[in-house]
N, C-alpha and C. Protein backbone atom coordinates (compact mmCIF):
# COMPACT_ATOMS: atom_id res chain seq x y z
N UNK A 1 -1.15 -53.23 54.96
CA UNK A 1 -1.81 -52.27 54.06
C UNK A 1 -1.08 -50.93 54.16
N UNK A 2 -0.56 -50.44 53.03
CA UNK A 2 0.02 -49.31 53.21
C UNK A 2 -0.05 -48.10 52.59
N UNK A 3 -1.58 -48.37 51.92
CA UNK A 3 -2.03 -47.03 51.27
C UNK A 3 -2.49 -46.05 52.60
N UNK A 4 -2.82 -44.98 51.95
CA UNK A 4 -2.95 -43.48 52.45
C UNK A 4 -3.81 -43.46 52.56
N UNK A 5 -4.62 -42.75 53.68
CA UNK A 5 -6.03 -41.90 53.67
C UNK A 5 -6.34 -41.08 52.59
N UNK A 6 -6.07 -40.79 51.60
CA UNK A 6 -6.38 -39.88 50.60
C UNK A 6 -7.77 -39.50 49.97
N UNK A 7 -8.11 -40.35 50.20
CA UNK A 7 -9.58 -40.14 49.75
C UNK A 7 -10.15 -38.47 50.42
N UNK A 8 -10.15 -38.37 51.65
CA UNK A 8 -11.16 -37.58 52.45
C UNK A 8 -9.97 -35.72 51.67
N UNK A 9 -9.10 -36.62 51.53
CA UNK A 9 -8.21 -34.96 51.34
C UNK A 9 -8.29 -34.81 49.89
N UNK A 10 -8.94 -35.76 49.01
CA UNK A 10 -8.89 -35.38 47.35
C UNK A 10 -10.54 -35.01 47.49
N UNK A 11 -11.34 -35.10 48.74
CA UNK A 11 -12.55 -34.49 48.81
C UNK A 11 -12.33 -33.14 48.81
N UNK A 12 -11.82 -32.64 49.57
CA UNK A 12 -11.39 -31.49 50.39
C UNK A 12 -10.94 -31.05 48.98
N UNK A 13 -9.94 -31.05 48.59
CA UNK A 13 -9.43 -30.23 46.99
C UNK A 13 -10.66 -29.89 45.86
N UNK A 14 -11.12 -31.23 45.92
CA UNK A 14 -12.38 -31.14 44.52
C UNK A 14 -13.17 -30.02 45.32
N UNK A 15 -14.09 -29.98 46.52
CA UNK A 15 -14.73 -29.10 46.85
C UNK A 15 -13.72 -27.78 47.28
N UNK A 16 -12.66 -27.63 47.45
CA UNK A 16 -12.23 -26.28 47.52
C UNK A 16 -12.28 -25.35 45.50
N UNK A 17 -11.62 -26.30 45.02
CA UNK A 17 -11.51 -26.00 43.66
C UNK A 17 -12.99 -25.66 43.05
N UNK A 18 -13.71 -26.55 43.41
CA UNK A 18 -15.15 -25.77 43.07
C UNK A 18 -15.65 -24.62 43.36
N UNK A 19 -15.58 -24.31 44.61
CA UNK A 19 -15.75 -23.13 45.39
C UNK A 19 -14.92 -22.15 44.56
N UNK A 20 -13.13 -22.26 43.85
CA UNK A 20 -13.19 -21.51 43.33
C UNK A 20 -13.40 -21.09 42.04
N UNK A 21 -13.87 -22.22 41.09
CA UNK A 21 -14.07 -22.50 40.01
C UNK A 21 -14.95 -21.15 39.75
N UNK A 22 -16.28 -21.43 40.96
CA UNK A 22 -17.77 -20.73 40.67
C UNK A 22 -17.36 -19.18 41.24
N UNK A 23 -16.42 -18.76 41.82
CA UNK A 23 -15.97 -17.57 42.15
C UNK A 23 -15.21 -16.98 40.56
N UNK A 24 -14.54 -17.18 39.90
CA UNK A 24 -13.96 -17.35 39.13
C UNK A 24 -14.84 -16.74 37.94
N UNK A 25 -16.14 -17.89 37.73
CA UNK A 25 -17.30 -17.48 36.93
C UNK A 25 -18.43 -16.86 37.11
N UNK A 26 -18.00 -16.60 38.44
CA UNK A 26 -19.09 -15.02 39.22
C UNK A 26 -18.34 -13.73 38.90
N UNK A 27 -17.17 -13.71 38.79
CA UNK A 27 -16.51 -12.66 38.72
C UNK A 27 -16.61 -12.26 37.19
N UNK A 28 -16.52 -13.70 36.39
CA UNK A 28 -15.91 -13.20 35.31
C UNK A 28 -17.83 -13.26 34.29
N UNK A 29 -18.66 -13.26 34.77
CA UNK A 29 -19.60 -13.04 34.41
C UNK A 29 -20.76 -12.86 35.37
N UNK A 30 -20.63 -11.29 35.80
CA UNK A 30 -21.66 -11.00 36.34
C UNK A 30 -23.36 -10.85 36.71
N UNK A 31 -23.33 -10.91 35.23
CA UNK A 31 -24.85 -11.39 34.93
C UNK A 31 -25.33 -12.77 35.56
N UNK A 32 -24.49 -13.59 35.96
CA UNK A 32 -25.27 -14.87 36.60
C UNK A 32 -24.84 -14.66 38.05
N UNK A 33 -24.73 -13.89 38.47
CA UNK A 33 -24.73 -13.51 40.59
C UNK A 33 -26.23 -13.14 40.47
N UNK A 34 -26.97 -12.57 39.42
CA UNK A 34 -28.44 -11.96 39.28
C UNK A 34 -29.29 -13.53 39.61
């Protein structure tokens, strides 16, 4: 078998990218940090 662990590290991306997704749309619309 010679696939990769990848799974746990394409976790890690999707939840980093979210984190900055919602930074992103906190910044760029302040009215929803309220």
């Amino acid at each position: 078998n010679t696939e990769q662990p990848i799974h746990g590290g394409l976790v890690t991306y999707l939840f980093v990218a979210s984190l900055t997704t919602y930074q992103i749309l906190v910044v760029a619309n302040p009215a929803v940090a309220r």
